[in-house]
N, C-alpha and C. Protein backbone atom coordinates (compact mmCIF):
# COMPACT_ATOMS: atom_id res chain seq x y z
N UNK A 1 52.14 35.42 -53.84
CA UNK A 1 52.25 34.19 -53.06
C UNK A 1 52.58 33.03 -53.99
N UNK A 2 53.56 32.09 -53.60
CA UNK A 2 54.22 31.02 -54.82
C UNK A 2 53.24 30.07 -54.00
N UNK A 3 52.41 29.73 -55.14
CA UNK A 3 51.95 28.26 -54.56
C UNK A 3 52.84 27.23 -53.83
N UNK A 4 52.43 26.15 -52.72
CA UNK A 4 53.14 24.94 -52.98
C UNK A 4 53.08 23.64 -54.33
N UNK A 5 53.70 23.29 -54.33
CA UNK A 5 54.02 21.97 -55.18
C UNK A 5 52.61 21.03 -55.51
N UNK A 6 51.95 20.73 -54.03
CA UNK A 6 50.67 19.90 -54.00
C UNK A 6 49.48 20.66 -54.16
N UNK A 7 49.50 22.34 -54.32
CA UNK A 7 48.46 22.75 -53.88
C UNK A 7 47.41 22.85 -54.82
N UNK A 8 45.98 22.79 -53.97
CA UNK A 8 45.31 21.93 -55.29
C UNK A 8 44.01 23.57 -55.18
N UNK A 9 44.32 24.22 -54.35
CA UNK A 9 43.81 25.27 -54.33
C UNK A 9 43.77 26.59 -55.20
N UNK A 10 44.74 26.68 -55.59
CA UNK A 10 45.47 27.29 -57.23
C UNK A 10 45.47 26.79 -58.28
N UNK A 11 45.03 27.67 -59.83
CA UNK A 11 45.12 26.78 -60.97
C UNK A 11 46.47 27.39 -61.60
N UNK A 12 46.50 26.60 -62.96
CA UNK A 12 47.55 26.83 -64.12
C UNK A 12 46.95 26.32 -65.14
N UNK A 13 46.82 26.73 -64.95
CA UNK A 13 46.03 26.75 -66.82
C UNK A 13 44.36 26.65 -67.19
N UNK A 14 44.07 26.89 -68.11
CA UNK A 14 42.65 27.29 -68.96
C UNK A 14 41.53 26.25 -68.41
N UNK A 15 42.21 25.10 -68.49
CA UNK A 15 41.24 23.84 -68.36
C UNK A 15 41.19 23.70 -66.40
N UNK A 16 42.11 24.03 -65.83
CA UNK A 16 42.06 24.20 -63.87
C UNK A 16 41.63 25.44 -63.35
N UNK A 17 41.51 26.41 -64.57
CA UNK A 17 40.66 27.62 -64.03
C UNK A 17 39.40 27.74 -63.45
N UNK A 18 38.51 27.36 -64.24
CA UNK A 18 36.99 27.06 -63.88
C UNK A 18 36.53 26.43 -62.89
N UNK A 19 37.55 24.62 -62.36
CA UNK A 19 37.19 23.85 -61.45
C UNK A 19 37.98 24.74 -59.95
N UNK A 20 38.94 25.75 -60.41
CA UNK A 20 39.09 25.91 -59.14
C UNK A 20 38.41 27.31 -58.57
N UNK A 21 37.74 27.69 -59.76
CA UNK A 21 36.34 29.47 -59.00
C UNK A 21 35.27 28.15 -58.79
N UNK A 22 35.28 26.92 -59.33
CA UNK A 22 34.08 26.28 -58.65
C UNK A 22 34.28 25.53 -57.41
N UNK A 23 35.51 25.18 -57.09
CA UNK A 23 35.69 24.50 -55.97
C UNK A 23 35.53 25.46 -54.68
N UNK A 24 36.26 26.97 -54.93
CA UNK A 24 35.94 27.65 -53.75
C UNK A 24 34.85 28.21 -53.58
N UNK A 25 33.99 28.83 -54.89
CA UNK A 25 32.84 28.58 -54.88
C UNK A 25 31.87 28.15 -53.91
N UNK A 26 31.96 26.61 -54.49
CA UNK A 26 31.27 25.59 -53.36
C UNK A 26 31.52 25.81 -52.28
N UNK A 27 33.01 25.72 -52.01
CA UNK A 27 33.57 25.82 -50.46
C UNK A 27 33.20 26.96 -49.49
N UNK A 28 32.86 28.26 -50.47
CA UNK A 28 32.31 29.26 -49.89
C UNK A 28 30.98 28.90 -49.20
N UNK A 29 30.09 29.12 -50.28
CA UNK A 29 28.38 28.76 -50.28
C UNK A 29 28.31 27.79 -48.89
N UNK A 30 29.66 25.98 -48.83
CA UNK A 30 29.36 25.56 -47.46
C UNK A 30 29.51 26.02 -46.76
N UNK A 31 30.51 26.87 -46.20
CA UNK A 31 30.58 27.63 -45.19
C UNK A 31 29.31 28.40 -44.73
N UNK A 32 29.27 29.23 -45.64
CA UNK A 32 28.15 30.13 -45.37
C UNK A 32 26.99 29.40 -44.84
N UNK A 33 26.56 28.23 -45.09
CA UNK A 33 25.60 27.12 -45.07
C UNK A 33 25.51 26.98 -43.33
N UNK A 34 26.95 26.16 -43.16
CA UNK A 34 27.04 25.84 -42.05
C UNK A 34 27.26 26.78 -40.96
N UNK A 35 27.12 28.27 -41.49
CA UNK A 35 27.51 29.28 -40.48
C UNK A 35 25.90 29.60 -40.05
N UNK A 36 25.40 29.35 -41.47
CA UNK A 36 23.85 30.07 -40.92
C UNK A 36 23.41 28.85 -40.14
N UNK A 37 23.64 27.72 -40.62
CA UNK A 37 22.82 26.20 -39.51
C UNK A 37 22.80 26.24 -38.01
N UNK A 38 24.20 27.04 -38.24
CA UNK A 38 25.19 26.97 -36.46
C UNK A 38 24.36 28.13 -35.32
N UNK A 39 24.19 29.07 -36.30
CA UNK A 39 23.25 30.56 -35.94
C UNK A 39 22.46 30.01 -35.64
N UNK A 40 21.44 29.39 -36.45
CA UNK A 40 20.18 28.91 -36.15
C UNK A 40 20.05 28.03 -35.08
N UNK A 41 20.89 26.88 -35.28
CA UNK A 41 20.77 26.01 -33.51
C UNK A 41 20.98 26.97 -32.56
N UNK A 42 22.26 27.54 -32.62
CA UNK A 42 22.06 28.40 -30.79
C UNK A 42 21.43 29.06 -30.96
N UNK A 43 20.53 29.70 -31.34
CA UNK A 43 19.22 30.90 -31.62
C UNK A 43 18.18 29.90 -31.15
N UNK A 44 17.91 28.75 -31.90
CA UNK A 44 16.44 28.00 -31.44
C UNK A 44 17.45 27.51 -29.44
N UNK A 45 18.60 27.21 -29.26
CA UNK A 45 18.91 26.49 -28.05
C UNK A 45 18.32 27.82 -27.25
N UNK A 46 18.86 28.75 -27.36
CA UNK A 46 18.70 29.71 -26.56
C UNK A 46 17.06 30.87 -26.22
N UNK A 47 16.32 30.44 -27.41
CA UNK A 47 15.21 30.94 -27.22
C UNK A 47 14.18 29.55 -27.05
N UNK A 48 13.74 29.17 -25.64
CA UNK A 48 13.40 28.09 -25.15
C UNK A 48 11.84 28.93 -25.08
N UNK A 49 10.74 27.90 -24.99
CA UNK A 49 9.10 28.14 -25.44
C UNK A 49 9.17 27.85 -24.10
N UNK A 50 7.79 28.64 -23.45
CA UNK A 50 7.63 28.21 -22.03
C UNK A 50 6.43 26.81 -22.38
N UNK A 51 6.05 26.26 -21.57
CA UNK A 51 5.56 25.06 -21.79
C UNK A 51 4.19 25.47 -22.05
N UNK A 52 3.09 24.63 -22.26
CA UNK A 52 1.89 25.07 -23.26
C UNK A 52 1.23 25.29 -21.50
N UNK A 53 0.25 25.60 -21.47
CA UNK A 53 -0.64 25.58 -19.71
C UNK A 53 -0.84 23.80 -19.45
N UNK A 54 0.04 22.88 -18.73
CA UNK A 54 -0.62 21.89 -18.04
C UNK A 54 0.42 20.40 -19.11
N UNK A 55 0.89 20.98 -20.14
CA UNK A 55 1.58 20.02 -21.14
C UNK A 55 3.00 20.68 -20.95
N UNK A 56 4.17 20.16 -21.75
CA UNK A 56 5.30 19.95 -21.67
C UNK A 56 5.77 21.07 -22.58
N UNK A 57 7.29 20.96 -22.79
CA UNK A 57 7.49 21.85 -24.06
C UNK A 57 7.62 21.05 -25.30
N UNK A 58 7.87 20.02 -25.13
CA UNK A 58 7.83 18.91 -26.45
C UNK A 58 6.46 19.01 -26.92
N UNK A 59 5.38 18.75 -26.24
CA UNK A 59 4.29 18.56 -26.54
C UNK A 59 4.16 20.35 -27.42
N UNK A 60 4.37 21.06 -26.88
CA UNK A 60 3.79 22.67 -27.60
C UNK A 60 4.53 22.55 -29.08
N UNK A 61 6.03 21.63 -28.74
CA UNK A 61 6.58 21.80 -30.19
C UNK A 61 5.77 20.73 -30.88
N UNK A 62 5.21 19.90 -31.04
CA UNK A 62 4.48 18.93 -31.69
C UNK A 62 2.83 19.04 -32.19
N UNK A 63 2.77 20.23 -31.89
CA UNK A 63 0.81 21.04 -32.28
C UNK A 63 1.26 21.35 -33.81
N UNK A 64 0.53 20.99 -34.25
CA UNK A 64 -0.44 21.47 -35.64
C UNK A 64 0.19 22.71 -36.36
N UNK A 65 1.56 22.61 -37.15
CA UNK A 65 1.76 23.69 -37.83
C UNK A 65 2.88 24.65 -36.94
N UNK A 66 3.49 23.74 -36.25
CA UNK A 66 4.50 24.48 -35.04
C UNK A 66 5.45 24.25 -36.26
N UNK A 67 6.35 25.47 -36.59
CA UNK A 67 7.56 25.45 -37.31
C UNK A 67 7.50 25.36 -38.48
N UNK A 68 5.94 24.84 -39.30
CA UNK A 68 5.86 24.70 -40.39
C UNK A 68 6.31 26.11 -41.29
N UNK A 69 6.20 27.08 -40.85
CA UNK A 69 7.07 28.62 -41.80
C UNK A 69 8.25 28.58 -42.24
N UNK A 70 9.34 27.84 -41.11
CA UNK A 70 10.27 27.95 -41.18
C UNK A 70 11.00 26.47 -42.18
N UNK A 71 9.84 25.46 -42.09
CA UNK A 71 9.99 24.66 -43.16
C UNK A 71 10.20 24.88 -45.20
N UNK A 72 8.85 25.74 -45.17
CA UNK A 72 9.25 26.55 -45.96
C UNK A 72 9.96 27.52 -47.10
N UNK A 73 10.66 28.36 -45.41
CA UNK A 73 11.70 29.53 -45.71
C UNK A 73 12.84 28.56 -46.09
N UNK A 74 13.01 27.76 -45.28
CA UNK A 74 13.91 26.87 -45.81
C UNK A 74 14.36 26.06 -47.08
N UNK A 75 12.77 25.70 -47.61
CA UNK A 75 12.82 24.88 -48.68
C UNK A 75 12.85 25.88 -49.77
N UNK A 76 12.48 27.39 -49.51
CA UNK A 76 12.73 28.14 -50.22
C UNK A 76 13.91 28.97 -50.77
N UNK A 77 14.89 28.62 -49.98
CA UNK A 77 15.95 29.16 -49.63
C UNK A 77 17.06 28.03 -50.32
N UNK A 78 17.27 26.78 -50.04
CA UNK A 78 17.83 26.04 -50.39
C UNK A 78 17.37 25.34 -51.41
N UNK A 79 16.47 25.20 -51.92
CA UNK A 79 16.35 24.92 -53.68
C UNK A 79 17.10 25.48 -54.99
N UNK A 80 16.63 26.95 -54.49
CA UNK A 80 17.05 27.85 -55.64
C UNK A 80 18.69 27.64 -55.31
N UNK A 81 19.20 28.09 -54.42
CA UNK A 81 20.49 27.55 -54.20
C UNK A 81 21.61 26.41 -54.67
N UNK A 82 20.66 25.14 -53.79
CA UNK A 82 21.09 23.72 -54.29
C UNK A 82 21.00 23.62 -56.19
N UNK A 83 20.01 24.21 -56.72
CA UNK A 83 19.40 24.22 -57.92
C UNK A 83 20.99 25.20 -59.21
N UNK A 84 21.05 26.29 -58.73
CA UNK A 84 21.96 26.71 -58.91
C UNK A 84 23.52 26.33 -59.00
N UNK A 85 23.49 25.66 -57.60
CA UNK A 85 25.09 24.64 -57.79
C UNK A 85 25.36 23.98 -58.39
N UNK A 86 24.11 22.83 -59.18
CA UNK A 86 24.57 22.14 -59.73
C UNK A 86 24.47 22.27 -61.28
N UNK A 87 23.21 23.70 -61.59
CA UNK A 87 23.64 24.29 -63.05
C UNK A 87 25.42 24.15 -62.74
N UNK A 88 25.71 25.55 -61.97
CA UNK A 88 27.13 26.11 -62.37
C UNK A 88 28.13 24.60 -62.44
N UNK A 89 28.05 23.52 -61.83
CA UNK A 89 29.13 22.42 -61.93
C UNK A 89 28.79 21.89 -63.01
N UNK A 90 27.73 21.91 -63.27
CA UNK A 90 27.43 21.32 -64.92
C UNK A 90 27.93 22.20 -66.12
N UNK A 91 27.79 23.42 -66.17
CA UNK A 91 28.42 24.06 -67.12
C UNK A 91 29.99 23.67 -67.14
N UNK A 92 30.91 24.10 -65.57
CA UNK A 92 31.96 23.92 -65.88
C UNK A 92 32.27 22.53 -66.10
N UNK A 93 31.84 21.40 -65.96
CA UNK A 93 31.99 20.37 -66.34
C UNK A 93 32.11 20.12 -67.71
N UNK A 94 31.08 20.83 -68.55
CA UNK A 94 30.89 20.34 -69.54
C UNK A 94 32.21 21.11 -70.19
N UNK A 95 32.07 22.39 -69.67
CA UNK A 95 33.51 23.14 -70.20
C UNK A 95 35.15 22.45 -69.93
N UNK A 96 34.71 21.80 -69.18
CA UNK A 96 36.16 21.07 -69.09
C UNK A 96 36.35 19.58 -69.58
N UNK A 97 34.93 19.20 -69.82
CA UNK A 97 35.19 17.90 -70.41
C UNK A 97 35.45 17.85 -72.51
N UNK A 98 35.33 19.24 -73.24
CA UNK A 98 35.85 19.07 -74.19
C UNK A 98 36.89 20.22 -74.28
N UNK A 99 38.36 19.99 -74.19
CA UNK A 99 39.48 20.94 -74.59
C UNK A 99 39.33 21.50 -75.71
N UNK A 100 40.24 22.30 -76.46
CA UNK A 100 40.22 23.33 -77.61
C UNK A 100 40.61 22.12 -78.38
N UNK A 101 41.34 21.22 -78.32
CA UNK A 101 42.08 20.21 -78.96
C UNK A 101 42.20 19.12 -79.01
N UNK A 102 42.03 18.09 -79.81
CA UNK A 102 41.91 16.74 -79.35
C UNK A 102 42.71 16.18 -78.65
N UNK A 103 43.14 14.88 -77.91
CA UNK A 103 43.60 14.72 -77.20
C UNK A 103 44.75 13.72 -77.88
N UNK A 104 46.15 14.10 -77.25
CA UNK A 104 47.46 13.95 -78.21
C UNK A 104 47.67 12.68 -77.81
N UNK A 105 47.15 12.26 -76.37
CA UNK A 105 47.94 10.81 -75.87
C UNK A 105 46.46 10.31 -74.77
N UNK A 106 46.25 9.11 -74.99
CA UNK A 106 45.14 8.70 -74.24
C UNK A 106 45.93 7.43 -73.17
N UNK A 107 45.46 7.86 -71.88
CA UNK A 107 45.98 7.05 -70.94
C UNK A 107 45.00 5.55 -70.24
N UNK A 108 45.21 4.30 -70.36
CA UNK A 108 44.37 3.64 -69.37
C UNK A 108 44.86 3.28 -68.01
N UNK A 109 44.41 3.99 -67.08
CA UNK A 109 44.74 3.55 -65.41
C UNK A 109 44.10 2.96 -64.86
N UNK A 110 43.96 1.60 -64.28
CA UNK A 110 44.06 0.56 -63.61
C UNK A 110 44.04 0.96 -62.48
N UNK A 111 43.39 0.99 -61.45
CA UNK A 111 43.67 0.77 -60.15
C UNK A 111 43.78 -0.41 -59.01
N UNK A 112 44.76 -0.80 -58.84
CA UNK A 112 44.77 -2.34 -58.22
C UNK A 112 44.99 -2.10 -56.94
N UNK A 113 44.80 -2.82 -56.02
CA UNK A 113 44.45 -2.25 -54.48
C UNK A 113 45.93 -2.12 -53.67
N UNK A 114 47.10 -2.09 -54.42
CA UNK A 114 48.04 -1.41 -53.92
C UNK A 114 49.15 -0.92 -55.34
N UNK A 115 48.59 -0.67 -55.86
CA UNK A 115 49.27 -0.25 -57.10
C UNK A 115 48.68 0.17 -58.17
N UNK A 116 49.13 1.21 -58.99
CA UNK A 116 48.41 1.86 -60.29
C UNK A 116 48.85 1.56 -61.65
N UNK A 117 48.15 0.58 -62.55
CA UNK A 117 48.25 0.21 -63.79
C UNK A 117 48.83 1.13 -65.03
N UNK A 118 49.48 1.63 -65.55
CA UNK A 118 49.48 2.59 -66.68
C UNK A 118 49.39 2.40 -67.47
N UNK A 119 49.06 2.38 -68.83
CA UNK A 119 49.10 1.39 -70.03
C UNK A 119 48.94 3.24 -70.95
N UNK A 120 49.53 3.15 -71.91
CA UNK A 120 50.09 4.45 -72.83
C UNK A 120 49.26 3.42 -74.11
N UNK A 121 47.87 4.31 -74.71
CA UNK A 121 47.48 3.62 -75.76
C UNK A 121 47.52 4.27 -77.18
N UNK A 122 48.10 3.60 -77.87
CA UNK A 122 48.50 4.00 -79.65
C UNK A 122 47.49 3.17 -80.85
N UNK A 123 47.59 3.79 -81.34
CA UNK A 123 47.25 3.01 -83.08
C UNK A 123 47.76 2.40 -83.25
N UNK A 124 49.04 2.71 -83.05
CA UNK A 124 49.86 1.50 -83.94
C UNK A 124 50.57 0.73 -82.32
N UNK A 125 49.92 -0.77 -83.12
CA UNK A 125 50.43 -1.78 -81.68
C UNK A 125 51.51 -1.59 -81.26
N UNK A 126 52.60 -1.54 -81.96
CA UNK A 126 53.82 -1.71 -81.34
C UNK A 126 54.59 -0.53 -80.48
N UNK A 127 53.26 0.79 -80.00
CA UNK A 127 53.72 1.94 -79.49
C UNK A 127 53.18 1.83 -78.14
N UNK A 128 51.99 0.59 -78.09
CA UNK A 128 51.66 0.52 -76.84
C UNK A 128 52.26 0.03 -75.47
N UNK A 129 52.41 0.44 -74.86
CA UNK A 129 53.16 -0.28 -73.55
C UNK A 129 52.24 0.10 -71.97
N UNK A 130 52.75 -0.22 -71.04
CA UNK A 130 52.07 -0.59 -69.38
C UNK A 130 53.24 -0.18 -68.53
N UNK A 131 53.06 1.00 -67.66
CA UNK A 131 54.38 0.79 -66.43
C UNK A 131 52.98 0.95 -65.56
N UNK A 132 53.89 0.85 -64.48
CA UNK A 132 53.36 0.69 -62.87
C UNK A 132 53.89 2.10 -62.27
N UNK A 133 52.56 2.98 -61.78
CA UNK A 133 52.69 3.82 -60.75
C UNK A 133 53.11 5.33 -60.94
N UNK A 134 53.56 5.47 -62.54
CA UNK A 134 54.21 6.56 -62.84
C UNK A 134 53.27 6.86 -64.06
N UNK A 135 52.97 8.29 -63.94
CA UNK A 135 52.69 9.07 -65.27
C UNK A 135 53.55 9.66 -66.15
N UNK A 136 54.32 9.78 -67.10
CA UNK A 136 54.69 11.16 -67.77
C UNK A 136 53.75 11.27 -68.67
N UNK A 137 53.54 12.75 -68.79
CA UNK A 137 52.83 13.17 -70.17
C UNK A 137 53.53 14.62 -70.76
N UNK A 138 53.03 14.87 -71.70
CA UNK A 138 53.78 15.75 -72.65
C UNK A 138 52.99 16.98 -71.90
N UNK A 139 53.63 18.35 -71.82
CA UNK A 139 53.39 19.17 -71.14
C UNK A 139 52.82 20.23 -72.58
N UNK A 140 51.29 21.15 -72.11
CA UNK A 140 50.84 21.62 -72.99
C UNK A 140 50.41 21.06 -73.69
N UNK A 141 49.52 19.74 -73.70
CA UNK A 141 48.74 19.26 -74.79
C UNK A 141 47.83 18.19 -73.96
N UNK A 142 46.57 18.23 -74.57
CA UNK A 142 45.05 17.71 -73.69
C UNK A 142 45.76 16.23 -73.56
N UNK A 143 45.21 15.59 -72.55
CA UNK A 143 45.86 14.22 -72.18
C UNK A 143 44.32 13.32 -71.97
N UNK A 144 43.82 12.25 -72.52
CA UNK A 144 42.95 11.67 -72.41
C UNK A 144 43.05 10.95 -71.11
N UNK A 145 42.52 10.34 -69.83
CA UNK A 145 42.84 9.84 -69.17
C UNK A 145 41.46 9.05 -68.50
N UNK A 146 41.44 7.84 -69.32
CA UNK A 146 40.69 6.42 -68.94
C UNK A 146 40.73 5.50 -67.25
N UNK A 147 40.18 5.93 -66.21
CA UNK A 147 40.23 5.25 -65.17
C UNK A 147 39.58 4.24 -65.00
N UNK A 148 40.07 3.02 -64.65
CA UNK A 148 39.27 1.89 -64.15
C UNK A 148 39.45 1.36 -62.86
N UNK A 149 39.04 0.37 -62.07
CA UNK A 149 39.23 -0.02 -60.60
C UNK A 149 38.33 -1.87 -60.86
N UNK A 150 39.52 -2.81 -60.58
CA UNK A 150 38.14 -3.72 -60.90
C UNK A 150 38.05 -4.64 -59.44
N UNK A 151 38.38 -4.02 -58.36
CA UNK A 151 38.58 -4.31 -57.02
C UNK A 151 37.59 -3.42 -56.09
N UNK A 152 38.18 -2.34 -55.59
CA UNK A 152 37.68 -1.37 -54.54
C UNK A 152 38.06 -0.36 -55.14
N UNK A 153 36.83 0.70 -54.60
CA UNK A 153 37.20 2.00 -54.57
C UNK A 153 38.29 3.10 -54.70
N UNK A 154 38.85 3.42 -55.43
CA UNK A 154 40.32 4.59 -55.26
C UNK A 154 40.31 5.62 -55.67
N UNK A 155 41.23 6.23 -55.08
CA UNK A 155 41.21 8.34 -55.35
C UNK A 155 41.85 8.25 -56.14
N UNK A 156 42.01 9.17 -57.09
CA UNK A 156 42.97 9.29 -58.28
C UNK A 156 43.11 11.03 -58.64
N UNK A 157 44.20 11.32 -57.95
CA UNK A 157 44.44 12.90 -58.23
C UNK A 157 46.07 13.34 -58.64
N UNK A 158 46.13 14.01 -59.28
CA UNK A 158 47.13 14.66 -59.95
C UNK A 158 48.00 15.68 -59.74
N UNK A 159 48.90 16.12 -58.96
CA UNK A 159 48.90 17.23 -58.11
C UNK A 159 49.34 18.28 -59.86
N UNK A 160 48.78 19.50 -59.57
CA UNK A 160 49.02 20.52 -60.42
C UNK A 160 48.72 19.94 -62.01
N UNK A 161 47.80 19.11 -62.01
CA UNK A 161 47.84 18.08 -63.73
C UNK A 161 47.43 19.27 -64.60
N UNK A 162 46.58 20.61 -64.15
CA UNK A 162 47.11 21.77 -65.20
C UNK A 162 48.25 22.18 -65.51
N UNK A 163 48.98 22.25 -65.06
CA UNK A 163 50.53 22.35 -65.52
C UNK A 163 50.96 23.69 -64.79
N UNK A 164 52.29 23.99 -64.88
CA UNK A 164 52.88 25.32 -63.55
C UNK A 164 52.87 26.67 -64.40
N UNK A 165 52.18 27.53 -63.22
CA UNK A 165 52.29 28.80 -64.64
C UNK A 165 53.86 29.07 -64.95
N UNK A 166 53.97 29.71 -65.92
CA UNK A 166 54.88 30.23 -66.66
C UNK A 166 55.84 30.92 -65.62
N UNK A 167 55.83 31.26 -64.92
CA UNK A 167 56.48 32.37 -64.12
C UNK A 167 57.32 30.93 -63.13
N UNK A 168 57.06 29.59 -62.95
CA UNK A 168 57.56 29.03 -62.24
C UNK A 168 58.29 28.38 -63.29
N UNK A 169 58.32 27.87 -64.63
CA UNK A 169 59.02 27.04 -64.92
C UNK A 169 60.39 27.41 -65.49
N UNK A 170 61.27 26.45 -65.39
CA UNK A 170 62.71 26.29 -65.38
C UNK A 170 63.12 26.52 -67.37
């Protein structure tokens, strides 16, 4: 299957490997999450308590330790879990936040509330420069990349910024 162009579901390379067994990962585990939540509501909708003798059914659900098991199973269930997710994003984090190699070109991006700052930063002053809205970077080598925003909030994504496997390029 040839990836598309944007697809952020596929990696290419060493450093997009890890975030993307962790992204589906995650994406799995929610599913599964929200499949068992979904089970569980129509299971409790459908298995209705007859009312206590002379009181309501609200009232029978509101006695002393009604449901407290399943509080629990729950908290037992989703700790170790939740606890787990965020080891594994921390490892690969940390694995992806230092490359094999230092980083050849360090970028500062600006985010201005309709436009993206670029500024290409050097040692030597006279290599530094600023465009608007466009990246190039050198393909096959770690790219430092400095985000700032001194307005509002912004997304900042890269389509394929691991680079295209081998089998696609020209």
């Amino acid at each position: 299957m040839t990836p598309t162009p944007l697809s952020y579901l596929s990696s290419a390379g060493p450093a997009a490997a890890p975030l993307t067994q962790l992204a589906w990962g995650l994406g799995g585990i929610s599913v599964a999450v929200t499949v068992i939540v979904t089970v569980a509501l129509v299971w409790a909708i459908w298995r209705r308590r007859p009312p206590a003798p002379g009181g309501s059914a609200l009232e029978t659900a509101g006695s002393p330790g009604a449901g407290l098991a399943w509080i629990y199973i729950g908290l037992g269930v989703t700790v170790p879990v939740l606890a787990a997710c965020t080891v594994w994003t921390l490892f690969v984090l940390g694995e992806v936040m230092h490359p094999a190699s230092p980083p050849q070109l360090t970028l500062q991006v600006t985010a201005h509330q309709w436009w993206w700052e670029v500024r290409y930063l050097d040692p030597i002053a006279g290599r530094v420069f600023t465009t608007a809205n466009e990246i190039h970077i050198p393909t096959g080598q770690p790219v430092r990349v400095i985000l700032s925003s001194p307005d509002v909030i912004h997304a900042f994504w890269a389509p394929r910024f691991a680079g295209i496997p081998k089998t696609q390029t020209h």
